[in-house]
C-alpha atoms as a PDB file:
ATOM      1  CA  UNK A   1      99.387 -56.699 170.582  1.00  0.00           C
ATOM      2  CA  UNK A   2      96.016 -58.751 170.779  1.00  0.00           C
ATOM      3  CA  UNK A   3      95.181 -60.632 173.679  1.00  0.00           C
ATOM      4  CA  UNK A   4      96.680 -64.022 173.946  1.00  0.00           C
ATOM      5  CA  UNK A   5      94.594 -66.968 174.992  1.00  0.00           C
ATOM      6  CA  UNK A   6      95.749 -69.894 177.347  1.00  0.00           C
ATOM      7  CA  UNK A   7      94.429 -72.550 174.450  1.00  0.00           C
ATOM      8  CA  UNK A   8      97.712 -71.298 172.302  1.00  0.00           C
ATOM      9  CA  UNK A   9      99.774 -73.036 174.798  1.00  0.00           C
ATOM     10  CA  UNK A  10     100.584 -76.789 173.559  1.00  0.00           C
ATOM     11  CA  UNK A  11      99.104 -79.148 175.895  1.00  0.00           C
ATOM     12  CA  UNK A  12     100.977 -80.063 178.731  1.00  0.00           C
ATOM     13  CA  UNK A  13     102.914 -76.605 179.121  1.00  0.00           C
ATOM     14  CA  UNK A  14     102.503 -74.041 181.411  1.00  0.00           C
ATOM     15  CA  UNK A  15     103.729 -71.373 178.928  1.00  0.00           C
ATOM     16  CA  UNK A  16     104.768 -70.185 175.799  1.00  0.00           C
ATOM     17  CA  UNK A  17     107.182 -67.503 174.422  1.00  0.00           C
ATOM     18  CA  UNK A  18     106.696 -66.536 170.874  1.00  0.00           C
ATOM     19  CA  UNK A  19     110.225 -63.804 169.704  1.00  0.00           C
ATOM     20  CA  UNK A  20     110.772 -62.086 166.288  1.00  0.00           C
ATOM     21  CA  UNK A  21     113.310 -60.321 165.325  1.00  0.00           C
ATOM     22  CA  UNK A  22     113.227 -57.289 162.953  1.00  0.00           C
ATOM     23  CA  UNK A  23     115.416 -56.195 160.713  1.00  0.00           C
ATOM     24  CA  UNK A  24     115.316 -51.903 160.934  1.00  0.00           C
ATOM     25  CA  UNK A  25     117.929 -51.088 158.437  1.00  0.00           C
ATOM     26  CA  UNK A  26     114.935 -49.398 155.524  1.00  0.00           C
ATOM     27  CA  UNK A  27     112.690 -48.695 158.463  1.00  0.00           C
ATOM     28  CA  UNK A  28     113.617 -45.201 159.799  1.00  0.00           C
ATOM     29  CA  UNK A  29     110.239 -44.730 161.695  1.00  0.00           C
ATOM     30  CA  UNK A  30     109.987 -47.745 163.693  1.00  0.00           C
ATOM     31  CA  UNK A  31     114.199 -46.597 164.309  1.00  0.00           C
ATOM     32  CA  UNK A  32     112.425 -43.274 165.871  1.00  0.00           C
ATOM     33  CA  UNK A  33     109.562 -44.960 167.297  1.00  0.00           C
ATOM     34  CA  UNK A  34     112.146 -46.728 169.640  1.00  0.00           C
ATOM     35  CA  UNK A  35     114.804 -43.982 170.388  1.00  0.00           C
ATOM     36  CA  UNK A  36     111.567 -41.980 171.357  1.00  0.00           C
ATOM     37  CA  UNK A  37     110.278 -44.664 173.687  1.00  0.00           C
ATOM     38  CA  UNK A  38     113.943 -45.691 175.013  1.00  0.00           C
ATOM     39  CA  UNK A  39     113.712 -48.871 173.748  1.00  0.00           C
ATOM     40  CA  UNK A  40     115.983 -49.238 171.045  1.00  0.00           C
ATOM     41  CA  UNK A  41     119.026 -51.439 171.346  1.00  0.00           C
ATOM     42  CA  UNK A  42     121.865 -49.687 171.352  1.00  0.00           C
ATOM     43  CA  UNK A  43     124.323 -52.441 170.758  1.00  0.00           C
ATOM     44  CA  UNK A  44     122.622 -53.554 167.553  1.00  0.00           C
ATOM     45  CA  UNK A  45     120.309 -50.406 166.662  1.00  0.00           C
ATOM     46  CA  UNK A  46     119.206 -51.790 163.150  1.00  0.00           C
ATOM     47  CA  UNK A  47     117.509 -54.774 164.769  1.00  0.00           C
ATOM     48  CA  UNK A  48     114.469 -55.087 167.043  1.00  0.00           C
ATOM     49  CA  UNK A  49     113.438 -58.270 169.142  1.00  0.00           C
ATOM     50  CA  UNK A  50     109.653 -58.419 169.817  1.00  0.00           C
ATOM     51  CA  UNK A  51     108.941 -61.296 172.268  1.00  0.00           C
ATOM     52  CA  UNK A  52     105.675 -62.016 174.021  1.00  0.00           C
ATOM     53  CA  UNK A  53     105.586 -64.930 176.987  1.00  0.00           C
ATOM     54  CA  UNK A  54     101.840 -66.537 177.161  1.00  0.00           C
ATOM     55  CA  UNK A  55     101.091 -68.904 180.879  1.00  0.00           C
ATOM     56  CA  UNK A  56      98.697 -70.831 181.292  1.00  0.00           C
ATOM     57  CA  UNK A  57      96.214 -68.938 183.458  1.00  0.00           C
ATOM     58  CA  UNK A  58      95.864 -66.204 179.941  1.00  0.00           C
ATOM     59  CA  UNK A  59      98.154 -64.009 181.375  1.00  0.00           C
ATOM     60  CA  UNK A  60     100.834 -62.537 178.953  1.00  0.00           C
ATOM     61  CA  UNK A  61     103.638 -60.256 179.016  1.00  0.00           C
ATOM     62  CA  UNK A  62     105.052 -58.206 176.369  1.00  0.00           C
ATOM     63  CA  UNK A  63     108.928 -57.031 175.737  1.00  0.00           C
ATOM     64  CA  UNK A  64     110.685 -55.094 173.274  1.00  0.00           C
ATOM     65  CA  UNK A  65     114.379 -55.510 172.970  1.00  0.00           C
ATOM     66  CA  UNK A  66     114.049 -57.740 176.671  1.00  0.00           C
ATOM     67  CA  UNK A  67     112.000 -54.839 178.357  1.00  0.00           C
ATOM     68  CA  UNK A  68     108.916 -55.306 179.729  1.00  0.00           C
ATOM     69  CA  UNK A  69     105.952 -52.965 177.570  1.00  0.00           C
ATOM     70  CA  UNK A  70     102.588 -53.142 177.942  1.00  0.00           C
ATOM     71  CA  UNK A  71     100.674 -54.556 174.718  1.00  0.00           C
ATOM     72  CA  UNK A  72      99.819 -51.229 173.326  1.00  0.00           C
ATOM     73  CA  UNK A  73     103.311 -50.420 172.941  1.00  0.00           C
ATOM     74  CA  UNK A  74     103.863 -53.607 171.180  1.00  0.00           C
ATOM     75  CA  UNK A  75     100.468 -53.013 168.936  1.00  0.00           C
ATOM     76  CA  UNK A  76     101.975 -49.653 167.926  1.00  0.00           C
ATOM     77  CA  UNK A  77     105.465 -50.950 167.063  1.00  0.00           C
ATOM     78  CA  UNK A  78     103.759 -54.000 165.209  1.00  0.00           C
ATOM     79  CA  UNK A  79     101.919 -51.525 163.165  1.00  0.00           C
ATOM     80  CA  UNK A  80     105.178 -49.749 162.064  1.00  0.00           C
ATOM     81  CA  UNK A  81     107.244 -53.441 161.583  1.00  0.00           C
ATOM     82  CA  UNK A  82     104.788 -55.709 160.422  1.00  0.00           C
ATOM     83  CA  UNK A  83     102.283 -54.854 157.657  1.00  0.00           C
ATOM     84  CA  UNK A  84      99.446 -57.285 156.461  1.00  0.00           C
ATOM     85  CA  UNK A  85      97.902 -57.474 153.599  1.00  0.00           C
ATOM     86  CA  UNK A  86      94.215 -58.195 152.731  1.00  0.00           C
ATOM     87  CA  UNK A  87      90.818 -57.036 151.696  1.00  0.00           C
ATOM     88  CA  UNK A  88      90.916 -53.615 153.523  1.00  0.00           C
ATOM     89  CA  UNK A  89      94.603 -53.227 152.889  1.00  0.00           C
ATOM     90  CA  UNK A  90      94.089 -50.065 151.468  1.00  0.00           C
ATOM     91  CA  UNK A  91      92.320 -48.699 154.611  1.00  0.00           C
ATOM     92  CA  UNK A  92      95.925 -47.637 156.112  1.00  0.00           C
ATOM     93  CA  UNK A  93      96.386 -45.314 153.449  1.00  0.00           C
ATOM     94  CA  UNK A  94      93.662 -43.376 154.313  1.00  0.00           C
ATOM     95  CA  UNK A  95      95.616 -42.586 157.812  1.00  0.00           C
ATOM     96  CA  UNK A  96      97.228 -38.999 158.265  1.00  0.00           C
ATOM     97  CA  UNK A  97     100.411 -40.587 159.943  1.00  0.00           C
ATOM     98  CA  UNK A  98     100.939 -43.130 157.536  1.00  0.00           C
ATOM     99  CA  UNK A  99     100.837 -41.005 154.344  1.00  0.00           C
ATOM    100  CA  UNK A 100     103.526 -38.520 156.114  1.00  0.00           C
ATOM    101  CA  UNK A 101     105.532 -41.622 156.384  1.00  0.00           C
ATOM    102  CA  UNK A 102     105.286 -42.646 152.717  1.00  0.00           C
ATOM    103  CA  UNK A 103     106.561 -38.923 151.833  1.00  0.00           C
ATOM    104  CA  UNK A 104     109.281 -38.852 153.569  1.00  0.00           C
ATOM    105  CA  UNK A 105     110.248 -41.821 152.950  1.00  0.00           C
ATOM    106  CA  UNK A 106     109.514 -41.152 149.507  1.00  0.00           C
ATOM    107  CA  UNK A 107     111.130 -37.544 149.284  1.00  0.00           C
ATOM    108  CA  UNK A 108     114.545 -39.341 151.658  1.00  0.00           C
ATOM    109  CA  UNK A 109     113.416 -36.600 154.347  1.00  0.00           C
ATOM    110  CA  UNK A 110     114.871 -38.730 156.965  1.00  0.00           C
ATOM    111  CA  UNK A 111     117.119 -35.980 158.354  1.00  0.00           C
ATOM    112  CA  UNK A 112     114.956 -33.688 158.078  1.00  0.00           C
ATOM    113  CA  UNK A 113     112.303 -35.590 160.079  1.00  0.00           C
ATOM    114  CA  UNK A 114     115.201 -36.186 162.825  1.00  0.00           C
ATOM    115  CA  UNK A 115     115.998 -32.670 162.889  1.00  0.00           C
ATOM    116  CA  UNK A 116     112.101 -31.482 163.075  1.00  0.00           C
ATOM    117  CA  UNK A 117     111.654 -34.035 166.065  1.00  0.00           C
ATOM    118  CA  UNK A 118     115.002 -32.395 167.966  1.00  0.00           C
ATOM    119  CA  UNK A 119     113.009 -29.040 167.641  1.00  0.00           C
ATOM    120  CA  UNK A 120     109.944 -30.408 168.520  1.00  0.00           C
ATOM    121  CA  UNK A 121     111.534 -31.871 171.779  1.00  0.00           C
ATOM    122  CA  UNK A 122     113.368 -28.834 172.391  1.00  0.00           C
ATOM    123  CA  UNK A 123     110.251 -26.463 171.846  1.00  0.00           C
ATOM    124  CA  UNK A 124     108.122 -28.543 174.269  1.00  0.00           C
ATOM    125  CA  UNK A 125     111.207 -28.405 177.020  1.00  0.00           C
ATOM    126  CA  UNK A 126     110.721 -24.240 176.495  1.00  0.00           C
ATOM    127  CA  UNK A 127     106.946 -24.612 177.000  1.00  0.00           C
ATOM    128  CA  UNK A 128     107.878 -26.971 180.090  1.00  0.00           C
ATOM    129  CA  UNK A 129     110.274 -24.338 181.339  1.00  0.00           C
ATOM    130  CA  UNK A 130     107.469 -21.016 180.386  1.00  0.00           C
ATOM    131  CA  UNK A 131     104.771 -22.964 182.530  1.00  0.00           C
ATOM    132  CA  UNK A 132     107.181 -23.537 184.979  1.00  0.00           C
ATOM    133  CA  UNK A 133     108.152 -20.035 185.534  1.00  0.00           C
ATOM    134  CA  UNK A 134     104.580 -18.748 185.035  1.00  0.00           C
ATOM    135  CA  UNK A 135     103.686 -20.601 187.678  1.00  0.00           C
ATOM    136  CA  UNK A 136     106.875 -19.401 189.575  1.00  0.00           C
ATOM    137  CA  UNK A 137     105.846 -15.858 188.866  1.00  0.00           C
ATOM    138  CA  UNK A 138     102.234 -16.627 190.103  1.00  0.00           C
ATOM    139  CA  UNK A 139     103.668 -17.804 193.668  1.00  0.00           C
ATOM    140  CA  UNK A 140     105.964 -14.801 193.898  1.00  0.00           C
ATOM    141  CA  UNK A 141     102.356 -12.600 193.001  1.00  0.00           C
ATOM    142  CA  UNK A 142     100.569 -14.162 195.807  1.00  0.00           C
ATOM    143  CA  UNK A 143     103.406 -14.141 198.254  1.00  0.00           C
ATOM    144  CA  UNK A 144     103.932 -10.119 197.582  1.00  0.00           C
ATOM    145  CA  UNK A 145     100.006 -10.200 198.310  1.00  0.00           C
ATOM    146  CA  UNK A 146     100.617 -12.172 201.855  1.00  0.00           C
ATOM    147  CA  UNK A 147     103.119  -9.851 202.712  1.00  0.00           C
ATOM    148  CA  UNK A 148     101.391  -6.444 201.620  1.00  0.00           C
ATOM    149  CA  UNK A 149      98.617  -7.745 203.724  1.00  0.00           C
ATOM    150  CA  UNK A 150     100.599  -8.168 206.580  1.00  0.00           C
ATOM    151  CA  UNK A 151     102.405  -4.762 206.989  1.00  0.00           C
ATOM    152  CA  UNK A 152      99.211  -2.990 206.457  1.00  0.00           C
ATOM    153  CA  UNK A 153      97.814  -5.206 209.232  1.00  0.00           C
ATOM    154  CA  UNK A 154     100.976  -4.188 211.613  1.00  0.00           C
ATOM    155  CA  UNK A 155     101.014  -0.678 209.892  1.00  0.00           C
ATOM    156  CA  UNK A 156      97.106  -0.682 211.708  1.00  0.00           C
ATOM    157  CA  UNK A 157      98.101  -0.970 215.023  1.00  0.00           C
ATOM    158  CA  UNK A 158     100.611   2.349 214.815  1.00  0.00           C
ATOM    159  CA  UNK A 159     103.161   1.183 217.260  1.00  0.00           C
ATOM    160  CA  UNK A 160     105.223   3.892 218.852  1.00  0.00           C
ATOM    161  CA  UNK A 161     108.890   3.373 218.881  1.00  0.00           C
ATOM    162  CA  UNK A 162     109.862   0.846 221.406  1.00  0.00           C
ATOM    163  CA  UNK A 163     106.502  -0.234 221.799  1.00  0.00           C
ATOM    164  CA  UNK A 164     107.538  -3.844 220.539  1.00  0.00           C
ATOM    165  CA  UNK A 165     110.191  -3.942 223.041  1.00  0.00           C
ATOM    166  CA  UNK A 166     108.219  -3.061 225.862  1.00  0.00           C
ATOM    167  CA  UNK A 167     105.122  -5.414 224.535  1.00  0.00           C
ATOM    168  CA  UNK A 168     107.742  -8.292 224.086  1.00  0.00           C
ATOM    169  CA  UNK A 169     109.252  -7.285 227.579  1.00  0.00           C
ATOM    170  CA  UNK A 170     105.827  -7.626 229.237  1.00  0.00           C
ATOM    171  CA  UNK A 171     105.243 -10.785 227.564  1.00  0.00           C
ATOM    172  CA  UNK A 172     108.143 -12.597 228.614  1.00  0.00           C
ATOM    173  CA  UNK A 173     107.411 -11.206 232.139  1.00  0.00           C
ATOM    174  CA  UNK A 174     104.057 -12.496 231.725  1.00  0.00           C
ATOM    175  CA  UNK A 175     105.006 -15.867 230.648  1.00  0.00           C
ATOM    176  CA  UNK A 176     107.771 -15.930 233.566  1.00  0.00           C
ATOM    177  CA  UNK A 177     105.172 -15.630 236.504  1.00  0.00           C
ATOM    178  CA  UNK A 178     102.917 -17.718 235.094  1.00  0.00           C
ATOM    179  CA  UNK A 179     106.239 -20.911 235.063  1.00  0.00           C
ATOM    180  CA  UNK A 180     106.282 -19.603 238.948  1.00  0.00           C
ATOM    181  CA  UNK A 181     103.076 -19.347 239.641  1.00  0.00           C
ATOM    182  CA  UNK A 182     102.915 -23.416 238.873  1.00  0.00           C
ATOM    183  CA  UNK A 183     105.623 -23.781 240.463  1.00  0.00           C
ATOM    184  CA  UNK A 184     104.408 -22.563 243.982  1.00  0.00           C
ATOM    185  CA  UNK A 185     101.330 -24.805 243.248  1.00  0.00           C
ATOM    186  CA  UNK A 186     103.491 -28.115 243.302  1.00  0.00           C
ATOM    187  CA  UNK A 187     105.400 -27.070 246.226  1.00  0.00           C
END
């Protein structure tokens, strides 16, 4: 997921692909990490293909499972395939995320993980659907608000009955001799 640099390339070439393939069978979270993201492979779903193509002008382009990601996808999967040790090694166990991982992976809470994550999916489609009808509800508040305005604005002019008629009457009359009135004019 680090930035690639056009001296990588062997001389001569105008790019370079680098691919590894992963092995996911005893890796449940990086499994997840890729249903959740839509890139897992469903043909082979306990495998993972990481490739990244390098040109010449220090452009690159990142893919997981032959679909194009942008590198901080492929940082964050690395993280969860690929871990290196060294001097501050011990750094990553000081991270929330990865000390939930080692317990359930240390308790086998794999189901239960799976199941929590449907919930958690579903919940956030009811908090999707609550907003939505919130703001539904506000709409239908203001629109009963237009509309209570508006009778008490026709309520203020106190129109007899028949009144309308003989206002809309006049107005088409209106309208009428004014069409002849330009009429005579071009003539």
């Amino acid at each position: 997921g680090q930035r690639a640099e056009s001296g990588m390339l062997r001389s001569g070439e105008s790019r370079a692909d680098v691919s590894a393939l992963f092995s996911l069978q005893n890796n449940s979270a990086a499994q997840q990490w890729l249903q959740a993201h839509e890139l897992d492979d469903e043909e082979n779903p306990e495998e993972c293909v990481l490739r990244r193509t390098i040109s010449a002008d220090g452009r690159s382009k990142g893919f997981i499972n032959n679909q194009p990601v942008p590198a901080a996808q492929l940082r964050e999967l690395g993280a969860l395939l690929v871990q290196i040790s060294g001097q501050h090694c011990s750094q990553q166990l000081l991270k929330p995320e990865y000390q939930l991982q080692l317990l359930d992976t240390f308790c086998h809470n794999q189901s239960l993980l799976q199941q929590l994550n449907h919930q958690f999916h579903l919940w956030k489609q009811q908090q999707q659907k609550l907003a939505d009808f919130r703001q539904q509800c506000a709409e239908n508040e203001a629109r009963k608000q237009l509309l209570h305005y508006q009778i008490e604005e026709l309520n203020e002019f106190a129109l007899k009955p028949g009144e309308f008629e003989e206002l809309d009457s006049t107005q088409k009359r209106l309208a009428n001799s004014e069409l002849l009135s330009r009429g005579s004019q071009s003539v």
